[in-house]
Protein backbone atom coordinates (compact mmCIF):
# COMPACT_ATOMS: atom_id res chain seq x y z
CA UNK A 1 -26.68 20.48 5.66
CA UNK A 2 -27.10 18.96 2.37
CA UNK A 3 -24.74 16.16 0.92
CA UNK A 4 -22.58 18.48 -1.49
CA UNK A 5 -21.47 20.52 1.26
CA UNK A 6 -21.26 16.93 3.75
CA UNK A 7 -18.52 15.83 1.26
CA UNK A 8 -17.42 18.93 0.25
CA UNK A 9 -16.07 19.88 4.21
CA UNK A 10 -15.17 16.20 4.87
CA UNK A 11 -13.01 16.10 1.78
CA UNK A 12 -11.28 19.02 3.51
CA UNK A 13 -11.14 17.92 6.86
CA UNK A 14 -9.39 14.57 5.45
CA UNK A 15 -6.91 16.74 3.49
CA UNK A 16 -6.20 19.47 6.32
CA UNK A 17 -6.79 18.45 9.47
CA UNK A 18 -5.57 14.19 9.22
CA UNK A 19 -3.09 15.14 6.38
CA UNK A 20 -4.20 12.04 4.14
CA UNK A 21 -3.04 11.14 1.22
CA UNK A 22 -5.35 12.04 -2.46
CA UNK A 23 -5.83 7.95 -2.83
CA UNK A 24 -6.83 7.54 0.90
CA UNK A 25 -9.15 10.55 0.44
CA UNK A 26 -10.57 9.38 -2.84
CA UNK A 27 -11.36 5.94 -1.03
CA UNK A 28 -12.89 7.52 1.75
CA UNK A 29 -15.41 9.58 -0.47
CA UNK A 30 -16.31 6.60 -2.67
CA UNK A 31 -17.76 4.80 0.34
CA UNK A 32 -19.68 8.08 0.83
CA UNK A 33 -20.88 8.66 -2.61
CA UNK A 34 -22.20 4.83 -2.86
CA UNK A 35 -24.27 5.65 0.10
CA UNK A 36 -25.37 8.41 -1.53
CA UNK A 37 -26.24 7.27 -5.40
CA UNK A 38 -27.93 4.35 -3.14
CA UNK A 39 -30.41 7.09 -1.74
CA UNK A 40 -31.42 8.16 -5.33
CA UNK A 41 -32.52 5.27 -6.21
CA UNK A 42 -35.09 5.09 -3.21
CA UNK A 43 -35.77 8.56 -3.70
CA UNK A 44 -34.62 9.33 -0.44
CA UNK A 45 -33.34 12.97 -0.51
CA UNK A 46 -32.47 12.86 3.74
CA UNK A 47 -29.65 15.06 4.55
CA UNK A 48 -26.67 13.07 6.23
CA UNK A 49 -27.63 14.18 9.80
CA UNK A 50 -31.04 12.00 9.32
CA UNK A 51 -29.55 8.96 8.25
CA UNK A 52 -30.45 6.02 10.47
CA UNK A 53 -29.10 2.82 11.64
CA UNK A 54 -32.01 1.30 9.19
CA UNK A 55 -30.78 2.75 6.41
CA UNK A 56 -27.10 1.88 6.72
CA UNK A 57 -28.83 -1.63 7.31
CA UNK A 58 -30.44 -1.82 4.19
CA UNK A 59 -27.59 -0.22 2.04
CA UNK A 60 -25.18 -2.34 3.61
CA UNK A 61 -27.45 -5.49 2.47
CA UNK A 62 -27.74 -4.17 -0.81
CA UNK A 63 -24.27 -3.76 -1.28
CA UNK A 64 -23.46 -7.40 -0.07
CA UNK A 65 -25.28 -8.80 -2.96
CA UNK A 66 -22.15 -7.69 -5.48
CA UNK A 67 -19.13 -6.95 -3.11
CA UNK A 68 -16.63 -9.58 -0.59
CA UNK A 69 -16.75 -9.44 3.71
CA UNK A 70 -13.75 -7.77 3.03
CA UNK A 71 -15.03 -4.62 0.80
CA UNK A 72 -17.98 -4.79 3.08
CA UNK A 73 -15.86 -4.29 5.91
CA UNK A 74 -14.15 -1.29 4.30
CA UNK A 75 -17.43 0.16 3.38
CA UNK A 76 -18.25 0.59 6.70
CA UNK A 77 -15.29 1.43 8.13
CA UNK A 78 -15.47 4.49 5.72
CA UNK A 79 -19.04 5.10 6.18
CA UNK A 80 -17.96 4.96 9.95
CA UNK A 81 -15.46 7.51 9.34
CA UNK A 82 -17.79 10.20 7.66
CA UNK A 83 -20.07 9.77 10.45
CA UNK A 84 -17.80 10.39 13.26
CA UNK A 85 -16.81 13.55 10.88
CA UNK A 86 -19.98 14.88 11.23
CA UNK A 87 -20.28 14.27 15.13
CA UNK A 88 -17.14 15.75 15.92
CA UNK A 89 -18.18 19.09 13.83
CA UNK A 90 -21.73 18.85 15.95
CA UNK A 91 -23.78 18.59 12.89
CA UNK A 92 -25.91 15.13 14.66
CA UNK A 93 -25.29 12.80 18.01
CA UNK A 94 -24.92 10.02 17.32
CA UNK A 95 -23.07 7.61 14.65
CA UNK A 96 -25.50 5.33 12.65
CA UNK A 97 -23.20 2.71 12.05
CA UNK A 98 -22.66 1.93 15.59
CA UNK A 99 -24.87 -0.86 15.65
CA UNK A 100 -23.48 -2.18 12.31
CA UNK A 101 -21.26 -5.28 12.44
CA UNK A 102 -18.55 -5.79 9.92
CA UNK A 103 -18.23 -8.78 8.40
CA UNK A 104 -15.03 -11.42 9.87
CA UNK A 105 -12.59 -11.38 7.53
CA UNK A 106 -9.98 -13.94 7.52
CA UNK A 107 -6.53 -12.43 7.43
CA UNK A 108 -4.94 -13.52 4.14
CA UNK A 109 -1.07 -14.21 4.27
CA UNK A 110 0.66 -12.44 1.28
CA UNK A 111 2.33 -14.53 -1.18
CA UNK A 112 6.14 -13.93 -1.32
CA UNK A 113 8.74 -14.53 -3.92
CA UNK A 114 11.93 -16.57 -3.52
CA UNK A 115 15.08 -14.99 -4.66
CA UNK A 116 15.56 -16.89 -7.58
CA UNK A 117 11.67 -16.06 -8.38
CA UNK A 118 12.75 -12.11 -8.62
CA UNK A 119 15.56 -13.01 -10.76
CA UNK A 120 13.73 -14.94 -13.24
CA UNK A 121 11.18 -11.58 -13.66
CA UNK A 122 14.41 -9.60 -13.81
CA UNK A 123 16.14 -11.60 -16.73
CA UNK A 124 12.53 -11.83 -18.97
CA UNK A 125 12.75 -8.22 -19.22
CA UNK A 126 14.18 -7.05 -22.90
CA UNK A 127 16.52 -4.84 -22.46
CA UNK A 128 16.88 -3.78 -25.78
CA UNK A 129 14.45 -1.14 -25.04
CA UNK A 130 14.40 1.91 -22.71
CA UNK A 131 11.70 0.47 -21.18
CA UNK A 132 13.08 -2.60 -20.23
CA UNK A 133 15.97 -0.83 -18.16
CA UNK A 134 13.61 1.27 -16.66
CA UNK A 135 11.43 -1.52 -15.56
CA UNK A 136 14.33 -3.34 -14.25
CA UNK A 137 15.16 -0.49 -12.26
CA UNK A 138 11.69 -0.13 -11.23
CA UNK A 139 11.76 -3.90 -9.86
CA UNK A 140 14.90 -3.32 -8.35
CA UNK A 141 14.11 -0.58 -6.25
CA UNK A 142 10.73 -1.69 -4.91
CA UNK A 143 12.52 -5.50 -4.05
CA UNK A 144 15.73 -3.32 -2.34
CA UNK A 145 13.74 -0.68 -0.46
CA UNK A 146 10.44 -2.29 0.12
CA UNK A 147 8.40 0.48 -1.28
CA UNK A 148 4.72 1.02 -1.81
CA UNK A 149 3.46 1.80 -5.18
CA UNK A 150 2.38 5.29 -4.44
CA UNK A 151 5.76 6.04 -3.17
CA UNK A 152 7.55 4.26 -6.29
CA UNK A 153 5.98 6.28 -8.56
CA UNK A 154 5.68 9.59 -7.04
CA UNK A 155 9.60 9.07 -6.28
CA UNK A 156 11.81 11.99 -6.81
CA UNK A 157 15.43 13.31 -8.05
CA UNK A 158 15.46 14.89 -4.87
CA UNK A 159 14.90 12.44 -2.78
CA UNK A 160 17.79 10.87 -3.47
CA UNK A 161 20.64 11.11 -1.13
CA UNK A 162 23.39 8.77 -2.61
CA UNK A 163 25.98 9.51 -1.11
CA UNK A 164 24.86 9.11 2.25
CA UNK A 165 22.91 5.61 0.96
CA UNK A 166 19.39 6.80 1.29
CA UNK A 167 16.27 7.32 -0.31
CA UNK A 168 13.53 10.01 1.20
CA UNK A 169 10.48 8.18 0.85
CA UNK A 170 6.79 10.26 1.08
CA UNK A 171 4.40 7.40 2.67
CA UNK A 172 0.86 7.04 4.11
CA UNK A 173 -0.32 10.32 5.80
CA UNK A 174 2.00 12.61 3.22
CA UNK A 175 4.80 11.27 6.29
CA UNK A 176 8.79 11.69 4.98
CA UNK A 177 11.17 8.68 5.88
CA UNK A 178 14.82 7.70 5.22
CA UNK A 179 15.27 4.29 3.37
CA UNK A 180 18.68 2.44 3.20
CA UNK A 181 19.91 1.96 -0.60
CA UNK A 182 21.58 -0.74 -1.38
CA UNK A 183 24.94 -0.24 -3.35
CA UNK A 184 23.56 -2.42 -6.34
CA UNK A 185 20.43 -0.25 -6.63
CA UNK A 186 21.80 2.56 -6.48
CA UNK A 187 24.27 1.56 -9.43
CA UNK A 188 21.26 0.58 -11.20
CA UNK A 189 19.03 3.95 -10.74
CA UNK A 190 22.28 5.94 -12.07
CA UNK A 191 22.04 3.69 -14.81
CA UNK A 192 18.78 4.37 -15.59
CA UNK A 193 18.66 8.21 -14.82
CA UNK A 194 21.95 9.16 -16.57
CA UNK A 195 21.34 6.83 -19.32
CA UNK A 196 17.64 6.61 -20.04
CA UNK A 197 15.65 9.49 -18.36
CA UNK A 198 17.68 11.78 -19.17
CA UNK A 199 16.63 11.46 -23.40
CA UNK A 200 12.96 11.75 -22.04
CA UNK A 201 11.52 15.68 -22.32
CA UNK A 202 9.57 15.61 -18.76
CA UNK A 203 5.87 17.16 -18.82
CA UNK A 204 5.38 20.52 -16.45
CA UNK A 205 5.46 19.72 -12.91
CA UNK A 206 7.17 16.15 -13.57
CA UNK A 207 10.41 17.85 -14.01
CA UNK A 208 11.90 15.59 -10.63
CA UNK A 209 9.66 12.50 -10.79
CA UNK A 210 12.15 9.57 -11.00
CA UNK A 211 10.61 7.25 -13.65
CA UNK A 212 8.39 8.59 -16.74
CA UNK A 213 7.25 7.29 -19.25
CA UNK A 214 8.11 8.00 -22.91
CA UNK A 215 6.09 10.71 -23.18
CA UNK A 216 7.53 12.40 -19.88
CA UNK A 217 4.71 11.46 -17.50
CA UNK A 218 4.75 9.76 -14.33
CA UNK A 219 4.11 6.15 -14.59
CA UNK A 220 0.40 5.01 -13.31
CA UNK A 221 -0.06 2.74 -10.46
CA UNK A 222 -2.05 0.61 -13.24
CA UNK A 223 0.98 0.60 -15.14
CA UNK A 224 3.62 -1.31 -12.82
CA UNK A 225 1.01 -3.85 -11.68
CA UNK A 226 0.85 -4.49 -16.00
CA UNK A 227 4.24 -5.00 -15.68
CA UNK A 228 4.42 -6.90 -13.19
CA UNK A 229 1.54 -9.61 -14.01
CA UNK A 230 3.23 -9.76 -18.15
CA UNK A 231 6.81 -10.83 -16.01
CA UNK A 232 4.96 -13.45 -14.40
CA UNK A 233 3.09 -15.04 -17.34
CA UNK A 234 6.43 -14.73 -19.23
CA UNK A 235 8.08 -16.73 -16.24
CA UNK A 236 5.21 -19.02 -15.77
CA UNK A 237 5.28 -17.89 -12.37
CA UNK A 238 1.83 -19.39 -10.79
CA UNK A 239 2.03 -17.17 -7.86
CA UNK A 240 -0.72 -13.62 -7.98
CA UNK A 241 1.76 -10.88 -7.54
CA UNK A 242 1.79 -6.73 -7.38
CA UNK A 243 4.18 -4.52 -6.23
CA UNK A 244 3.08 -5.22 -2.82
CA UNK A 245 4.29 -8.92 -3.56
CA UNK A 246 8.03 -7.39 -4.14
CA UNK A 247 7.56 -4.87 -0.88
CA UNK A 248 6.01 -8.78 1.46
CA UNK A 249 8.98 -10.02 0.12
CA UNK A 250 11.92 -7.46 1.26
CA UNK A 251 10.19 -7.49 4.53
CA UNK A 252 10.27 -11.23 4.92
CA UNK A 253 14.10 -11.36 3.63
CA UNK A 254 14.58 -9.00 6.46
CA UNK A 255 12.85 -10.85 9.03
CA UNK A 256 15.09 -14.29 8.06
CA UNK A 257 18.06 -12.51 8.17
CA UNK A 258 17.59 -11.53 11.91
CA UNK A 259 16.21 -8.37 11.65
CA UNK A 260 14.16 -6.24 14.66
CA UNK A 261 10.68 -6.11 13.60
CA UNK A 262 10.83 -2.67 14.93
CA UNK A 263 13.18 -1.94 11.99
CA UNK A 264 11.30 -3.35 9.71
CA UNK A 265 8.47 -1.15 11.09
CA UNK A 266 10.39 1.76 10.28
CA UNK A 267 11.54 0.44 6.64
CA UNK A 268 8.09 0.14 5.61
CA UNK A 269 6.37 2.85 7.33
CA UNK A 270 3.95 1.07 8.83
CA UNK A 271 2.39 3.42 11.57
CA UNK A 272 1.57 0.36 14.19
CA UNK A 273 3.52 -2.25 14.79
CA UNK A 274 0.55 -4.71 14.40
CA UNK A 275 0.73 -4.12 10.75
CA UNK A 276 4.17 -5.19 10.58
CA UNK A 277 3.43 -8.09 12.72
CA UNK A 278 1.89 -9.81 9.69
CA UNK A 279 5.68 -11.03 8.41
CA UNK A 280 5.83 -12.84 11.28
CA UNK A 281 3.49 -15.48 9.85
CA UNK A 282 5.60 -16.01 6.97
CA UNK A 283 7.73 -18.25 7.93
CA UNK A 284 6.92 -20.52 11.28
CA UNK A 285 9.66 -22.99 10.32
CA UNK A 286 12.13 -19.94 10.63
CA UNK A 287 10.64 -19.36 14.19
CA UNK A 288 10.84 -22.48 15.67
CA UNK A 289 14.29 -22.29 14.61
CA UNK A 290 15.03 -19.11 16.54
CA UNK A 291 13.17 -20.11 18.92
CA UNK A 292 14.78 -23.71 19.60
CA UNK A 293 18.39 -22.00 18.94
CA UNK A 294 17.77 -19.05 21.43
CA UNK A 295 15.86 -20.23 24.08
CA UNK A 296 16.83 -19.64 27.22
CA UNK A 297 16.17 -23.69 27.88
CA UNK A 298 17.91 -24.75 24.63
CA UNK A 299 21.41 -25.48 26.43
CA UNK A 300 19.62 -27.98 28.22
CA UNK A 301 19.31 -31.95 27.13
CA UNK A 302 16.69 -33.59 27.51
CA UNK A 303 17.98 -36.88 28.72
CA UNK A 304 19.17 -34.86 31.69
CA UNK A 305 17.50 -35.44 35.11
């Protein structure tokens, strides 16, 4: 088995048989092909079902010289991933990055944004151009539905469902869920789609995305987080935001307001609950508050004897 066909069936096997999605596969195979254009360079044509723990050893090193613990850590988790591939289709044994340790990695809190903080993006958008409403939309309805990028952008008409207050939402793992609307949004998108997008010609095959650009494409991923970072520096807002920023945020408005972090599991479509478990750091002020005002202890005083 050469490399070509290697990628070639584990492209395939991502696609078919674990139903990922094109940015998860394109992430996996980029850990794959630096392993490979690694091997040029030593002139080492092995096929896949040679490598050794040595070599992952060595190209792991190498890559540490230019890349974070964390992108080492995803390196070989997807190197890690190819490997099982090729063990569970019986092309070798064993997995040679068994004996590789990843890196620790410190978990990293996300930054949120108060209230206020969205507003103040909101209002520095000019609204005297299409744009500008469709951007506001676009903040709107990642900040009101918590909503990845990939699923803001590759949004559709039909996936609306406003009279029944939801969105369908196409997550991680090409995996459909329903997302409450909020009436407010939902004013807003009409806004936008009776007012806006429907004076933009939409290219073949974008006939139903939700928000296009002016020349009737589907926005980029690239594009929002532009849009996003030019809002901040217009606000002089200090704080390194995304659209992920917007989507920490919704979740952590949630959580204050009393909701199950199963919910909020479900909101986001997070597939563990250990993911979701992250917002619970946010706030330990807010917990010590539930926890002091719903302890099963809290009736008690403690000048009683």
């Amino acid at each position: 088995m050469n490399w070509q066909q290697a990628t070639s069936d584990y492209t395939n096997y991502l696609k078919i048989e674990r139903g990922l999605s094109k940015n998860s596969i394109d992430s996996y195979n980029r850990d794959v092909k630096k392993l490979v254009s690694f091997l040029a360079v030593l002139k080492n044509k092995s096929s896949p079902i040679y490598i050794t723990s040595d070599i992952i050893q060595e190209f792991i090193y190498d890559a540490s010289k230019s890349i974070n613990s964390k992108s080492q850590a995803r390196l070989i988790s997807g190197l890690r991933s190819f490997f099982d591939y090729l063990i569970f289709e019986d092309y070798r044994q064993d997995n040679p990055t068994d004996l590789i340790e990843s890196p620790n990695i410190t978990r990293k809190l996300p930054d949120t944004l108060e209230k206020q903080e969205v507003d103040n993006l909101i209002a520095a958008i000019d609204l005297s151009h299409p744009q500008g409403e469709r951007n506001k939309t676009i903040i709107e309805t990642i900040f009101s539905c918590g909503l990845r990028v990939s699923e803001l952008i590759n949004l559709q008409l039909s996936d609306l469902f406003f009279n029944d207050g939801y969105i369908r939402v196409l997550g991680k793992g090409n995996k459909f869920r329903f997302v409450p609307i909020h009436h407010t949004t939902i004013k807003r998108l009409n806004f936008y789609i009776d007012e806006i997008r429907s004076k933009i010609n939409p290219k073949k095959e974008e006939e139903d995305i939700v928000f296009l650009n002016r020349r009737g494409k589907r926005l980029t991923r690239q594009m929002i987080f532009i849009i996003l970072k030019d809002l901040a520096i217009k606000t002089n807002l200090k704080k390194s935001i995304g659209p992920h920023t917007l989507r920490h945020s919704f979740a952590t408005y949630l959580l204050k307001n009393g909701a199950d972090l199963r919910v909020i599991q479900q909101l986001l479509g997070h597939e563990s609950i250990t993911t979701t478990e992250i917002y619970v750091h946010l706030d330990t002020s807010y917990l010590k508050e539930v926890v002091e005002l719903h302890h099963p202890r809290s009736d008690i005083n403690i000048n009683d004897k």
